[in-house]
PDB file of N, CA and C in Angstrom:
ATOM      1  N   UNK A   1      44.586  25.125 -27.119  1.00  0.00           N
ATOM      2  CA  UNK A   1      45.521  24.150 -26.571  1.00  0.00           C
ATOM      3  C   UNK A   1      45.171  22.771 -27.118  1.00  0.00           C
ATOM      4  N   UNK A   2      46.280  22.022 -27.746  1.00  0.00           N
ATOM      5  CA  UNK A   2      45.950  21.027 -28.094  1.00  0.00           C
ATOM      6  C   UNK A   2      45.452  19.843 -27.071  1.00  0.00           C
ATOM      7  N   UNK A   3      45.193  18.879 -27.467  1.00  0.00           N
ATOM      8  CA  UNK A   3      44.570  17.494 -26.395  1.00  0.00           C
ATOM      9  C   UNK A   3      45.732  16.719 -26.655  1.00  0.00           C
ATOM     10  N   UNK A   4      45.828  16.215 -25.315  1.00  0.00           N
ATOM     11  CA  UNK A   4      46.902  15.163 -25.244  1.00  0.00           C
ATOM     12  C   UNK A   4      46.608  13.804 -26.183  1.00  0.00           C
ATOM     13  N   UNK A   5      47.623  13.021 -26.703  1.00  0.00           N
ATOM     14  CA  UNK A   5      47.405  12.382 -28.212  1.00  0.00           C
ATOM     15  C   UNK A   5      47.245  10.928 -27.942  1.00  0.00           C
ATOM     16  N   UNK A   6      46.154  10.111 -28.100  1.00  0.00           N
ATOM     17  CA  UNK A   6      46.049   9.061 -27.161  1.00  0.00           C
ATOM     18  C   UNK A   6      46.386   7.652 -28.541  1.00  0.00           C
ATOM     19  N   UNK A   7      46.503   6.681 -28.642  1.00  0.00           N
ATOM     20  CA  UNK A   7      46.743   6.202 -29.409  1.00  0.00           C
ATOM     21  C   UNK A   7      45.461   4.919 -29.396  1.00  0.00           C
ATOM     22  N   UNK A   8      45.519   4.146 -29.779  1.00  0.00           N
ATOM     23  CA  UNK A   8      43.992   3.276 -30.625  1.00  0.00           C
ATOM     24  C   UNK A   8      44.339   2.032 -29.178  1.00  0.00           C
ATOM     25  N   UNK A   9      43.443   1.720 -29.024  1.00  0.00           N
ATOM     26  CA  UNK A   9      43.220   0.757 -27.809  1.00  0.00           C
ATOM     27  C   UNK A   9      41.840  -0.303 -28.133  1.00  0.00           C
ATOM     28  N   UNK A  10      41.973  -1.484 -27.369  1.00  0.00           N
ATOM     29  CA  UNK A  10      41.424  -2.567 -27.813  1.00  0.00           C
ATOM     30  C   UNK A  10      40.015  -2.756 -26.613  1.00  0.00           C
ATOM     31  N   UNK A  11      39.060  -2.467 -27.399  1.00  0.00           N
ATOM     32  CA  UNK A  11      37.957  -2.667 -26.164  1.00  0.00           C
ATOM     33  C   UNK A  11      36.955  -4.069 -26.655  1.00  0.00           C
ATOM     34  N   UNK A  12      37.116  -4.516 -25.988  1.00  0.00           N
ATOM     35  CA  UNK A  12      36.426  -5.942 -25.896  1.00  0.00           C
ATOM     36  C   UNK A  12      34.749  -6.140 -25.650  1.00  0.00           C
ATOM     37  N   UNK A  13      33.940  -6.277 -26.537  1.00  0.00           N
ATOM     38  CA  UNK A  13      32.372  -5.951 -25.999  1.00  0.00           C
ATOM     39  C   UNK A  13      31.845  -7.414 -26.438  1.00  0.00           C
ATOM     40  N   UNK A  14      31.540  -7.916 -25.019  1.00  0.00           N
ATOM     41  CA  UNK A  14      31.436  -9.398 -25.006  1.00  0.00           C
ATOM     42  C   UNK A  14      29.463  -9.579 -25.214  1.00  0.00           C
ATOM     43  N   UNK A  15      28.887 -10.371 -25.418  1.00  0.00           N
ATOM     44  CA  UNK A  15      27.700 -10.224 -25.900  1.00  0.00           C
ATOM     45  C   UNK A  15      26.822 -11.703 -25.678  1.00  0.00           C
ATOM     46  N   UNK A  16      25.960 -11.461 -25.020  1.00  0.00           N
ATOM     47  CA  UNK A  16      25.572 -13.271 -24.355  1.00  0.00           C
ATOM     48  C   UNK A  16      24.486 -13.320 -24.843  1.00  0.00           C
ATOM     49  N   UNK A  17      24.426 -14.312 -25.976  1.00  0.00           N
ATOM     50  CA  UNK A  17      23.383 -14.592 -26.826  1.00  0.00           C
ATOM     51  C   UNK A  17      22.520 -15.676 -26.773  1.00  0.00           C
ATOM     52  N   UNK A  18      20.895 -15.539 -26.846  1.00  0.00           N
ATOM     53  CA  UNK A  18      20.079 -16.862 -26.609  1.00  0.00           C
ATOM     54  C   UNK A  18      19.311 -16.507 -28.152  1.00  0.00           C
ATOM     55  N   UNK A  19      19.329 -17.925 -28.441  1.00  0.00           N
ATOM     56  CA  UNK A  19      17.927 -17.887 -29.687  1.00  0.00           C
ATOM     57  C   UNK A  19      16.763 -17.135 -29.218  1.00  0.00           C
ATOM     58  N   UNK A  20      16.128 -16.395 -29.611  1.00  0.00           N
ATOM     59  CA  UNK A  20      14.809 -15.667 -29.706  1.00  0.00           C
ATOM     60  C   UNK A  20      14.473 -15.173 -28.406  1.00  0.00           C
ATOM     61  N   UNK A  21      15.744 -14.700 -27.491  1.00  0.00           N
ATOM     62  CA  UNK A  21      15.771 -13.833 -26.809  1.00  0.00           C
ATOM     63  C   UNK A  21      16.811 -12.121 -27.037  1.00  0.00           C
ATOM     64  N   UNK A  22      16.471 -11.016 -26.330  1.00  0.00           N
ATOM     65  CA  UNK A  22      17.333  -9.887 -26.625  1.00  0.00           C
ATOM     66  C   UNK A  22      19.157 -10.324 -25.897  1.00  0.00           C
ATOM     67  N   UNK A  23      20.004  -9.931 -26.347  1.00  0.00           N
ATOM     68  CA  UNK A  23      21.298 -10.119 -25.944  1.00  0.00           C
ATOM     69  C   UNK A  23      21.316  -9.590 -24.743  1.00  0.00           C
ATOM     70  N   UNK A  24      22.266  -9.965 -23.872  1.00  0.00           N
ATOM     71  CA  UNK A  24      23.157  -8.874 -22.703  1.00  0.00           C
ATOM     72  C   UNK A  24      23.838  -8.701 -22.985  1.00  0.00           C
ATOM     73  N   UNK A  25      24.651  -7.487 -22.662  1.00  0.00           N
ATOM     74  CA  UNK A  25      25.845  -6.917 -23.485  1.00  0.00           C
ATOM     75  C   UNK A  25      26.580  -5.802 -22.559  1.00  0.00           C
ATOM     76  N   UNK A  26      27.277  -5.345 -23.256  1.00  0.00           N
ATOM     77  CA  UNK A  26      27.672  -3.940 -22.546  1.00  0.00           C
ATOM     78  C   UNK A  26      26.569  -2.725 -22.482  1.00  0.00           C
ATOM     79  N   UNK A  27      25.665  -2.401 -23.117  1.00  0.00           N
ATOM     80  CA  UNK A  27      25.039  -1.642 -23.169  1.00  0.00           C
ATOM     81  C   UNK A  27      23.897  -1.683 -21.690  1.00  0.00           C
ATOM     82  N   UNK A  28      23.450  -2.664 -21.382  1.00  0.00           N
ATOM     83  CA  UNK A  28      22.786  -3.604 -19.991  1.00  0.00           C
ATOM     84  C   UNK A  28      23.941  -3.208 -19.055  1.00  0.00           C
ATOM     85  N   UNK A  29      24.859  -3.421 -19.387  1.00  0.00           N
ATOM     86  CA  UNK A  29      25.882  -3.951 -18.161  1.00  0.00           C
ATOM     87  C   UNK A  29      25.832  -2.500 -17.622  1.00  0.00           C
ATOM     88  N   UNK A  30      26.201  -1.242 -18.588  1.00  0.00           N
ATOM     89  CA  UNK A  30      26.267  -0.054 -18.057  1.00  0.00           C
ATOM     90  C   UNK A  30      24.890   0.459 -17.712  1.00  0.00           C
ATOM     91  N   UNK A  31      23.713   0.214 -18.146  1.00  0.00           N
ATOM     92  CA  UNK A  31      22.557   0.722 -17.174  1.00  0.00           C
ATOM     93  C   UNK A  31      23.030  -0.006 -16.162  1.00  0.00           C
ATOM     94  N   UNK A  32      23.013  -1.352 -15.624  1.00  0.00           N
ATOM     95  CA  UNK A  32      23.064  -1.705 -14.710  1.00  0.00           C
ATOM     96  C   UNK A  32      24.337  -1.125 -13.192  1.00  0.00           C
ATOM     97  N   UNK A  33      25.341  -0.372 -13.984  1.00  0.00           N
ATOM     98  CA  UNK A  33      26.050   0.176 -13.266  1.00  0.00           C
ATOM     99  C   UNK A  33      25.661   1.668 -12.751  1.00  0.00           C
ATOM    100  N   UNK A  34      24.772   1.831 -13.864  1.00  0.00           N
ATOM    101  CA  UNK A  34      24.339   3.567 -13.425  1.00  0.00           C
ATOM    102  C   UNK A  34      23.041   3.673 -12.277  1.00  0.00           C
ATOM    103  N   UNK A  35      22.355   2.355 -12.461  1.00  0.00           N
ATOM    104  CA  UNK A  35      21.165   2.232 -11.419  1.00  0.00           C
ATOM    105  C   UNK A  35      22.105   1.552 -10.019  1.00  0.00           C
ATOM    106  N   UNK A  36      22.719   0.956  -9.733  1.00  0.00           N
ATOM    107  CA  UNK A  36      23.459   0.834  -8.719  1.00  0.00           C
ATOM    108  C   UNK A  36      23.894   2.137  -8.879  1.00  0.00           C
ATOM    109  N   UNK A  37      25.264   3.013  -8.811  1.00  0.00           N
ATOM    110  CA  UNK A  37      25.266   4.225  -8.495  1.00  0.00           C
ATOM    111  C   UNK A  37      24.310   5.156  -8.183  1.00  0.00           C
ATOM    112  N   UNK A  38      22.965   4.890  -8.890  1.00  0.00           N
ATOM    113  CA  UNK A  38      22.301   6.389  -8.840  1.00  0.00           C
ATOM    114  C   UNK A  38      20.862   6.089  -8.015  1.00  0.00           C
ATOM    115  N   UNK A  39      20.731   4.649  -7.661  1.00  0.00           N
ATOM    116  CA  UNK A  39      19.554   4.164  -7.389  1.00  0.00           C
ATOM    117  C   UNK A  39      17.793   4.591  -7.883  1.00  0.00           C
ATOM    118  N   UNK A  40      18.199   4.891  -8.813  1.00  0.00           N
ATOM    119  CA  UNK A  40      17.001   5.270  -9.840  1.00  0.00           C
ATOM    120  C   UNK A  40      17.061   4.634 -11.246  1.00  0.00           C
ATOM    121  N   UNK A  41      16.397   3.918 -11.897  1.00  0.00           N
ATOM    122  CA  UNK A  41      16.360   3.947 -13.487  1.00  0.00           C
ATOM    123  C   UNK A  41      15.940   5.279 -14.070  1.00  0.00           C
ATOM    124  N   UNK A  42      15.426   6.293 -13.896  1.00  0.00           N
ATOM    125  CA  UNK A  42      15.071   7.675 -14.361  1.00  0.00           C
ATOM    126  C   UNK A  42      16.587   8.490 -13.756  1.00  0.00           C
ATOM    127  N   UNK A  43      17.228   8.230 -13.165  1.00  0.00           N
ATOM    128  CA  UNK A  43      18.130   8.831 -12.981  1.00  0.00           C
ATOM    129  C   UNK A  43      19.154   8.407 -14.159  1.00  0.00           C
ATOM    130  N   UNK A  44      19.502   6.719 -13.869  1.00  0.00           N
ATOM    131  CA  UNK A  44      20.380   6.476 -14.708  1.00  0.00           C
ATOM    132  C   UNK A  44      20.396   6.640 -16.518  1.00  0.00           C
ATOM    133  N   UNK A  45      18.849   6.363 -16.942  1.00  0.00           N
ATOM    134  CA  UNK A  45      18.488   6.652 -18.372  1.00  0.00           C
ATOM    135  C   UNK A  45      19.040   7.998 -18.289  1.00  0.00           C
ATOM    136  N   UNK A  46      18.942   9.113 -17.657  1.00  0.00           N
ATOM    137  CA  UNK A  46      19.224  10.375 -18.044  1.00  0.00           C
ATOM    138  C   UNK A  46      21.359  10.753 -18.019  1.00  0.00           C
ATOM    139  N   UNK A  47      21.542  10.047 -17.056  1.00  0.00           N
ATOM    140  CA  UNK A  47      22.761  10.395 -17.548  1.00  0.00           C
ATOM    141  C   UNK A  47      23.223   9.161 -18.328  1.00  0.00           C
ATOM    142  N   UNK A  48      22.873   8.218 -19.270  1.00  0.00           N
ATOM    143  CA  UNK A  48      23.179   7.628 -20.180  1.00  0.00           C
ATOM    144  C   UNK A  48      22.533   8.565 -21.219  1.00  0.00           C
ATOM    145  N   UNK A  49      22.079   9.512 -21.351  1.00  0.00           N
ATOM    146  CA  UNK A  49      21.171   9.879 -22.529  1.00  0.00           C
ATOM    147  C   UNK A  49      20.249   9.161 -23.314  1.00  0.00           C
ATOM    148  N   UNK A  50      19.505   8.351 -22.357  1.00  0.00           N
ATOM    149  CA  UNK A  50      18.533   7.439 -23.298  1.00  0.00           C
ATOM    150  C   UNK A  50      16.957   8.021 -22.443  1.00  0.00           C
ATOM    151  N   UNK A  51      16.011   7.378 -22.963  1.00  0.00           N
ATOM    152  CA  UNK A  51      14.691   7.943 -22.026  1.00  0.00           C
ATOM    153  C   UNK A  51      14.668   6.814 -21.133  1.00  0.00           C
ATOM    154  N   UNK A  52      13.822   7.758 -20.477  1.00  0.00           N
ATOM    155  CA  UNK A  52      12.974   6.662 -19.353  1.00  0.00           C
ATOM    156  C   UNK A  52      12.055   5.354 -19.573  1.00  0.00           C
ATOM    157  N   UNK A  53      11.450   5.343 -20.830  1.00  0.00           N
ATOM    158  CA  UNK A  53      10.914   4.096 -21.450  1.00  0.00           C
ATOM    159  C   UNK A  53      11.757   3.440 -21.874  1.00  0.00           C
ATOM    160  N   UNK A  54      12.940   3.800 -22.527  1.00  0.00           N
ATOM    161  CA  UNK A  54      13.541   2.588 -23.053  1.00  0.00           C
ATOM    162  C   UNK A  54      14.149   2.084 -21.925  1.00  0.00           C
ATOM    163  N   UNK A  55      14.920   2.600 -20.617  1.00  0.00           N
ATOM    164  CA  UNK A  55      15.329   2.688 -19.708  1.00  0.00           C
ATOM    165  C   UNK A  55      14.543   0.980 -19.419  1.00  0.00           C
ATOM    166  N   UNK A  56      13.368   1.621 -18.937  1.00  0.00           N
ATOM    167  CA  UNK A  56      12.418   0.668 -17.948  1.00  0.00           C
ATOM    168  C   UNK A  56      12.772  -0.445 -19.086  1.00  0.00           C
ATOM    169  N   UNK A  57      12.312  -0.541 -19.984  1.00  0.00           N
ATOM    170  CA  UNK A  57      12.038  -1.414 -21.603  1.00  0.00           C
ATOM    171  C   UNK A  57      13.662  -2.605 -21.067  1.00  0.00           C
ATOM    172  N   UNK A  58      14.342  -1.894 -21.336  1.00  0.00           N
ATOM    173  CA  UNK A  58      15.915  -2.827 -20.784  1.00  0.00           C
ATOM    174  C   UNK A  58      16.408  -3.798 -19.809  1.00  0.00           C
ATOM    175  N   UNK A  59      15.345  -2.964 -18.483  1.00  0.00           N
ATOM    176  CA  UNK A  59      15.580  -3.297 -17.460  1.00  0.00           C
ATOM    177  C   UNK A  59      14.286  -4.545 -17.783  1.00  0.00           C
ATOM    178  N   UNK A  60      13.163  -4.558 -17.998  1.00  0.00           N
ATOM    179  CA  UNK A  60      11.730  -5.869 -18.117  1.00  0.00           C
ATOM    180  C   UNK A  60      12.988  -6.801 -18.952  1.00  0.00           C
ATOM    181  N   UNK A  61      13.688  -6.149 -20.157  1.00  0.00           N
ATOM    182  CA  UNK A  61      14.221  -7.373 -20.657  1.00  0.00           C
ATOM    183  C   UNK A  61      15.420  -8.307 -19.965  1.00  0.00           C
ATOM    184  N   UNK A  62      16.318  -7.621 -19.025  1.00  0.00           N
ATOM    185  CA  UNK A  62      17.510  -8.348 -17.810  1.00  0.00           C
ATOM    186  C   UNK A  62      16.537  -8.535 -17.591  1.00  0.00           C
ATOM    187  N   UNK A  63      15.298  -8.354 -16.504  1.00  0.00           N
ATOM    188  CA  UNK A  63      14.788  -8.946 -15.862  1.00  0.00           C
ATOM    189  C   UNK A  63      14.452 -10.263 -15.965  1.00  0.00           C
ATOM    190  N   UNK A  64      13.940 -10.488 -17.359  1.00  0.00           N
ATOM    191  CA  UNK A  64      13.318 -11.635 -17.980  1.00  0.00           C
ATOM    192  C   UNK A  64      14.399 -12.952 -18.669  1.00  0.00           C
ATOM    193  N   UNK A  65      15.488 -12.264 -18.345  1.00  0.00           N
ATOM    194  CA  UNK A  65      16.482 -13.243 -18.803  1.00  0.00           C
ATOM    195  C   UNK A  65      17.409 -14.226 -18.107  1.00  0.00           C
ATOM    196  N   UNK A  66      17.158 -14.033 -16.625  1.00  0.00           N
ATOM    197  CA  UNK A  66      17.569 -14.405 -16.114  1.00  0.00           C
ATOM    198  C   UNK A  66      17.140 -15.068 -15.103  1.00  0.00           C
ATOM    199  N   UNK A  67      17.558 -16.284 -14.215  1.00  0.00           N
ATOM    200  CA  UNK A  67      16.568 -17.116 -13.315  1.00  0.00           C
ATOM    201  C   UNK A  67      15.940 -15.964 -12.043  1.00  0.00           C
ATOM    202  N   UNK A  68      16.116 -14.853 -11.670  1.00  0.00           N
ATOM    203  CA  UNK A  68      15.342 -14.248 -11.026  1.00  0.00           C
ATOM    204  C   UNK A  68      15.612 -12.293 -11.585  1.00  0.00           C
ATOM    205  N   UNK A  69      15.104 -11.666 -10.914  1.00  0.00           N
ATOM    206  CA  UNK A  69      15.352 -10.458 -11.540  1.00  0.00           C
ATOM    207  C   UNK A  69      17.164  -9.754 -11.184  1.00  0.00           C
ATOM    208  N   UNK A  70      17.161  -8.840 -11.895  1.00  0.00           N
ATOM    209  CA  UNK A  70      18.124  -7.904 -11.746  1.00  0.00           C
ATOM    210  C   UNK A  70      18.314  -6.959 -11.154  1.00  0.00           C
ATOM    211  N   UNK A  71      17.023  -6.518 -11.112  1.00  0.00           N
ATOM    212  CA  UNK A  71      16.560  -4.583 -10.575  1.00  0.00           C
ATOM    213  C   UNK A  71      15.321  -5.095  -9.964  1.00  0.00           C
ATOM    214  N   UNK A  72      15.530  -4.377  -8.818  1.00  0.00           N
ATOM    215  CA  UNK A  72      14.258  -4.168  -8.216  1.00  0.00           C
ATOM    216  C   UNK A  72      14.042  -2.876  -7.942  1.00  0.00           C
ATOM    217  N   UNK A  73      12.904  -2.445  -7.889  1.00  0.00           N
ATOM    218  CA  UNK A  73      12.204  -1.104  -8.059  1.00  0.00           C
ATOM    219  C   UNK A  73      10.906  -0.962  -6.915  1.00  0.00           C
ATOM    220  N   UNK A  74      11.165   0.096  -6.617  1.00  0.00           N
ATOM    221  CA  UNK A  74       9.581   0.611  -5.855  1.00  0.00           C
ATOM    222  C   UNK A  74       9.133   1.874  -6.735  1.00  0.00           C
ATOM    223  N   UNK A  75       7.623   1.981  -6.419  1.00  0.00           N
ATOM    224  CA  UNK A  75       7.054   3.005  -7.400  1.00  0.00           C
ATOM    225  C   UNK A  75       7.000   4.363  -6.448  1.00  0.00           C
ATOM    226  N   UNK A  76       6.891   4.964  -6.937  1.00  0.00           N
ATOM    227  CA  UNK A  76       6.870   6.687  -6.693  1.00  0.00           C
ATOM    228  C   UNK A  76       5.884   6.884  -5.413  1.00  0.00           C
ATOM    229  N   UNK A  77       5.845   7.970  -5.289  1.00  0.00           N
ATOM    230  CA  UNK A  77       5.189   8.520  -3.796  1.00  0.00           C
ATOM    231  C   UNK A  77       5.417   9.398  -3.459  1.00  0.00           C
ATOM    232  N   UNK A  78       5.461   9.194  -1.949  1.00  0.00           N
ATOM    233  CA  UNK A  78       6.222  10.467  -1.221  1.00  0.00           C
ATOM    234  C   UNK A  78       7.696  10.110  -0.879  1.00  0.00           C
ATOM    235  N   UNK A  79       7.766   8.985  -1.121  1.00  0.00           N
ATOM    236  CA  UNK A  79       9.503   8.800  -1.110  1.00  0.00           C
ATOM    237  C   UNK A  79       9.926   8.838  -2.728  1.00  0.00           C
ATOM    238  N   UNK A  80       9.339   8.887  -3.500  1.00  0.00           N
ATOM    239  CA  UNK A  80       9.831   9.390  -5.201  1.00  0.00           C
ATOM    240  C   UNK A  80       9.800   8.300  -5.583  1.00  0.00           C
ATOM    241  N   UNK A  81      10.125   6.877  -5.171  1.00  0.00           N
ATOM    242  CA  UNK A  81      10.905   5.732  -5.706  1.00  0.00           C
ATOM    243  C   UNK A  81      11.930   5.221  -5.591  1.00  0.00           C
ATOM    244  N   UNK A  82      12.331   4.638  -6.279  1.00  0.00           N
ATOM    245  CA  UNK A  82      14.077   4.033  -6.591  1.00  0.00           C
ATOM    246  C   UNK A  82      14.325   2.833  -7.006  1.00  0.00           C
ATOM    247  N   UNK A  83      15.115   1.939  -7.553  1.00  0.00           N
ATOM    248  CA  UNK A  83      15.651   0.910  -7.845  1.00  0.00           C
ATOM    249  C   UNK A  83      16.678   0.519  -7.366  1.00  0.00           C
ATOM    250  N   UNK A  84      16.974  -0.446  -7.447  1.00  0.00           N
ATOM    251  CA  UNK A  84      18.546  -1.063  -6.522  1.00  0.00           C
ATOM    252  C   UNK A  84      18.768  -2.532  -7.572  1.00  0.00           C
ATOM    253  N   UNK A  85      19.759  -2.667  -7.950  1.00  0.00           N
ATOM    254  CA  UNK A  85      20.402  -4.589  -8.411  1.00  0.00           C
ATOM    255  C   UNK A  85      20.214  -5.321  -7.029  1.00  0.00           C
ATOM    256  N   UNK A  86      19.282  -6.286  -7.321  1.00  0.00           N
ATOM    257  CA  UNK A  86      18.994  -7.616  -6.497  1.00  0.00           C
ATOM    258  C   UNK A  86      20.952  -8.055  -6.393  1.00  0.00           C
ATOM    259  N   UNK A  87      20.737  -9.092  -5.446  1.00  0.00           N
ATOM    260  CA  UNK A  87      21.968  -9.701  -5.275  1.00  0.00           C
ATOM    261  C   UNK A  87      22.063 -10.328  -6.357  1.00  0.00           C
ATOM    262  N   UNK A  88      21.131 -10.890  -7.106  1.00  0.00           N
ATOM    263  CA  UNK A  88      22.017 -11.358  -8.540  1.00  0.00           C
ATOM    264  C   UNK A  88      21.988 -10.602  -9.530  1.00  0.00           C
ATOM    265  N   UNK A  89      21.583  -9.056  -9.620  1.00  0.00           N
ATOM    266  CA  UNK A  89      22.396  -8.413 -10.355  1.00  0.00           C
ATOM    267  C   UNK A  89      23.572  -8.057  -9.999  1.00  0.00           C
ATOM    268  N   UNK A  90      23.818  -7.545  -8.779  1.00  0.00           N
ATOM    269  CA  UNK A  90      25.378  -7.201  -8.143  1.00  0.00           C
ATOM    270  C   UNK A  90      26.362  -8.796  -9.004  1.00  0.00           C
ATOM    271  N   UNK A  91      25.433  -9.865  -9.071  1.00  0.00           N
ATOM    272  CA  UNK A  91      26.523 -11.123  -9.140  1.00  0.00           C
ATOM    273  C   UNK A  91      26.756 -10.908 -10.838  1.00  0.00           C
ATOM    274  N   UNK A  92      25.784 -11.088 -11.704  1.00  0.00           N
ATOM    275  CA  UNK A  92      25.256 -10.867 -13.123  1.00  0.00           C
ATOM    276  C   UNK A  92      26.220  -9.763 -13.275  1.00  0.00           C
ATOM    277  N   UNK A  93      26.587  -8.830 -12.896  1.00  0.00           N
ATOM    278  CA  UNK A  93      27.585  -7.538 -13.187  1.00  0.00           C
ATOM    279  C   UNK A  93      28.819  -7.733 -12.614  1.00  0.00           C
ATOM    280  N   UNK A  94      29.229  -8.329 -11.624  1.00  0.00           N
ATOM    281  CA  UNK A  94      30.871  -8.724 -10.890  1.00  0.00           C
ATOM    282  C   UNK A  94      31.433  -9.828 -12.388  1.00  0.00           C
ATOM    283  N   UNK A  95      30.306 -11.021 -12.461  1.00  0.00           N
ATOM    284  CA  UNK A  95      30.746 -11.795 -13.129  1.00  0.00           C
ATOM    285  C   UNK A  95      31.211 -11.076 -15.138  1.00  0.00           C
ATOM    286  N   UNK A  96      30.071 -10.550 -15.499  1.00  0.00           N
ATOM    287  CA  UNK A  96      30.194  -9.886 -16.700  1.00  0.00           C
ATOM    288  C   UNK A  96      31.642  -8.989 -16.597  1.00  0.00           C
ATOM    289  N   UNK A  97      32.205  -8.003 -15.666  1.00  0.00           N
ATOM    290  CA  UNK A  97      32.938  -7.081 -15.544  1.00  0.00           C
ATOM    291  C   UNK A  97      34.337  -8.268 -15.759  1.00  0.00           C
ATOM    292  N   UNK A  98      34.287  -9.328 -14.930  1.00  0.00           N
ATOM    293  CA  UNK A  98      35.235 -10.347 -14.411  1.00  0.00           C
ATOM    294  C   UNK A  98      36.124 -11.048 -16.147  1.00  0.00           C
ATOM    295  N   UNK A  99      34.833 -11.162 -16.965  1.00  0.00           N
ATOM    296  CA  UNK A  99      34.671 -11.853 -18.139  1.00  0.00           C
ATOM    297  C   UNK A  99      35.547 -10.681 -19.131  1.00  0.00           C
ATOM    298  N   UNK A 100      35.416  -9.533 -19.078  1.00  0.00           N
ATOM    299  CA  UNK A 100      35.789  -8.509 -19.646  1.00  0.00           C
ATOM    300  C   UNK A 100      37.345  -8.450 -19.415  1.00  0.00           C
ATOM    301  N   UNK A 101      37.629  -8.283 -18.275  1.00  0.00           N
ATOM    302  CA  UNK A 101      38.845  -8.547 -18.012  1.00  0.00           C
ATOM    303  C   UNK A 101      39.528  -9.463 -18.579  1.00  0.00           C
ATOM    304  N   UNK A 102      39.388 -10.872 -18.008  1.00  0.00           N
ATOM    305  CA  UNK A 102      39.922 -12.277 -18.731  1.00  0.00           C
ATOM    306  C   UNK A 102      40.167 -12.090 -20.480  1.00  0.00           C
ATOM    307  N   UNK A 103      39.006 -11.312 -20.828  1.00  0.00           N
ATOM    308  CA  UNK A 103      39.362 -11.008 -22.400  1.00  0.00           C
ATOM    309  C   UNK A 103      39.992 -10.277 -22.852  1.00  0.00           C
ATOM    310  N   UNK A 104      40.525  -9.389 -21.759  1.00  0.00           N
ATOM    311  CA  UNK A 104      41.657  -8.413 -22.078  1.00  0.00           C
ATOM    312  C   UNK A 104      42.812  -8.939 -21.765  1.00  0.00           C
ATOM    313  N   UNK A 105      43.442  -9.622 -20.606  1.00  0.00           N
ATOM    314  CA  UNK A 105      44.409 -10.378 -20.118  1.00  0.00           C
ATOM    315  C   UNK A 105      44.595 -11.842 -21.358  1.00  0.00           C
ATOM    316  N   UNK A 106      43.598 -12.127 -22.273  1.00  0.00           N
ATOM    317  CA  UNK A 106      43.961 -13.029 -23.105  1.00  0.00           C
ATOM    318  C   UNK A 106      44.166 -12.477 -24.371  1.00  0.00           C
ATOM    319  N   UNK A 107      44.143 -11.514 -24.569  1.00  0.00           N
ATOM    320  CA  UNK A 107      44.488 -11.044 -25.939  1.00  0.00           C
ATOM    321  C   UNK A 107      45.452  -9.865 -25.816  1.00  0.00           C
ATOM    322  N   UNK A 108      46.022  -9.546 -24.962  1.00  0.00           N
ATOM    323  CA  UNK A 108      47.044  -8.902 -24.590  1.00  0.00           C
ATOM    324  C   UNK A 108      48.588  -8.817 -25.287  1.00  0.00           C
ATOM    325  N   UNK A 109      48.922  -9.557 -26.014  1.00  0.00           N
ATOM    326  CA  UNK A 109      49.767  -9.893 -26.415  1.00  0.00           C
ATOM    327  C   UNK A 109      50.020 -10.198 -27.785  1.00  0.00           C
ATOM    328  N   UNK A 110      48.785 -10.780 -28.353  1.00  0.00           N
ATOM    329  CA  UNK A 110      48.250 -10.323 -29.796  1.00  0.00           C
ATOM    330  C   UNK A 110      47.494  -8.905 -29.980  1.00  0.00           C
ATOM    331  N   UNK A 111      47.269  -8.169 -29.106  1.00  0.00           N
ATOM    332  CA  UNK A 111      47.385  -6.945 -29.338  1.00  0.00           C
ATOM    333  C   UNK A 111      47.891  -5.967 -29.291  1.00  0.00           C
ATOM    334  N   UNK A 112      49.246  -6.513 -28.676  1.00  0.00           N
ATOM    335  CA  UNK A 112      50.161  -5.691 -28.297  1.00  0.00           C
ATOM    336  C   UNK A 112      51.078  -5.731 -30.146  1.00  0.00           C
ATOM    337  N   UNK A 113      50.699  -7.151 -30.921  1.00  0.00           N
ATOM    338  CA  UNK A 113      51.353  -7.337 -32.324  1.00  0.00           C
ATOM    339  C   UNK A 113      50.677  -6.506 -32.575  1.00  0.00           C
ATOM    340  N   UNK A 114      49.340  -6.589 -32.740  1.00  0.00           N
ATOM    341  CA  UNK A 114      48.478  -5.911 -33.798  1.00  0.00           C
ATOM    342  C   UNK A 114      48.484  -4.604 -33.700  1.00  0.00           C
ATOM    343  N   UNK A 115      48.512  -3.877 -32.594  1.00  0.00           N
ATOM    344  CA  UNK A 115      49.298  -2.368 -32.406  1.00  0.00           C
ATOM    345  C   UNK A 115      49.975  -1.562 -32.874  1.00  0.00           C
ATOM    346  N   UNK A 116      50.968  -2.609 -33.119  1.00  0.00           N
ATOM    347  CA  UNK A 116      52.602  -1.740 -33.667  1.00  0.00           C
ATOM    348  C   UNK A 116      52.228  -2.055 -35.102  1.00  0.00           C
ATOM    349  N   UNK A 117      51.241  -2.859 -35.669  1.00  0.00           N
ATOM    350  CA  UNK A 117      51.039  -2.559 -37.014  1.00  0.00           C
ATOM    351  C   UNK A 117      50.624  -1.126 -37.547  1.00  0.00           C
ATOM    352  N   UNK A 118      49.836  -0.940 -36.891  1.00  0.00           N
ATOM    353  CA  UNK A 118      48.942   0.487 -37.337  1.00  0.00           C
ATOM    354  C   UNK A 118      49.771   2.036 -37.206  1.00  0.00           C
ATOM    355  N   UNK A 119      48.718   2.575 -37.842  1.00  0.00           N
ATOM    356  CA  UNK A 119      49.760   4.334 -38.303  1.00  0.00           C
ATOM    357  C   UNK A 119      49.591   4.644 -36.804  1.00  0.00           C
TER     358      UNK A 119
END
């Protein structure tokens, strides 16, 4: 059975850059959505398909980029652990998601030209 036939769409990957620091990006933004959902960074690295070191590795770098952390974490035990987004990651991710939008609602219309160009 064939797949329904989807046509080319415009995804916007916005990217917040400091001199001689690592970017935030979409790639952050979605750990950061999978550790809110899953309240684990070992959870979320795994259904992103990345490891658990680089996982943690991502999260030290949001952490460090911003005036307080992103993720907070407890270590393992008899309760296993977990992580959760501080209130300014919940804010750091409303606002990023917010930004994404606006860039779709502004180019909407030049992409709606640039569209009907293509096969």
């Amino acid at each position: 059975m064939a797949g329904k036939k989807t046509g080319p769409v415009l995804v916007p990957r916005l990217r917040v850059v400091q001199a001689g620091k690592p970017p935030f990006g979409p790639g952050k933004a979605e750990l950061l959505e999978y550790i809110a959902a899953t309240g684990s960074i070992r959870t979320a690295a795994q259904e992103m398909d990345m490891s658990y070191p680089r996982a943690w590795s991502l999260v030290r770098e949001m952490n460090a980029l911003f005036t307080a952390p992103l993720v907070a974490g407890t270590r393992g035990g008899g309760s296993g652990g977990g992580a959760e987004l501080t209130p300014l990651g919940e804010q750091v991710l409303q606002l990023y998601h917010r930004m994404e939008r606006a860039c779709e609602e502004a180019t909407a219309a030049d992409w709606m030209a640039l569209r009907a160009l293509l096969h």
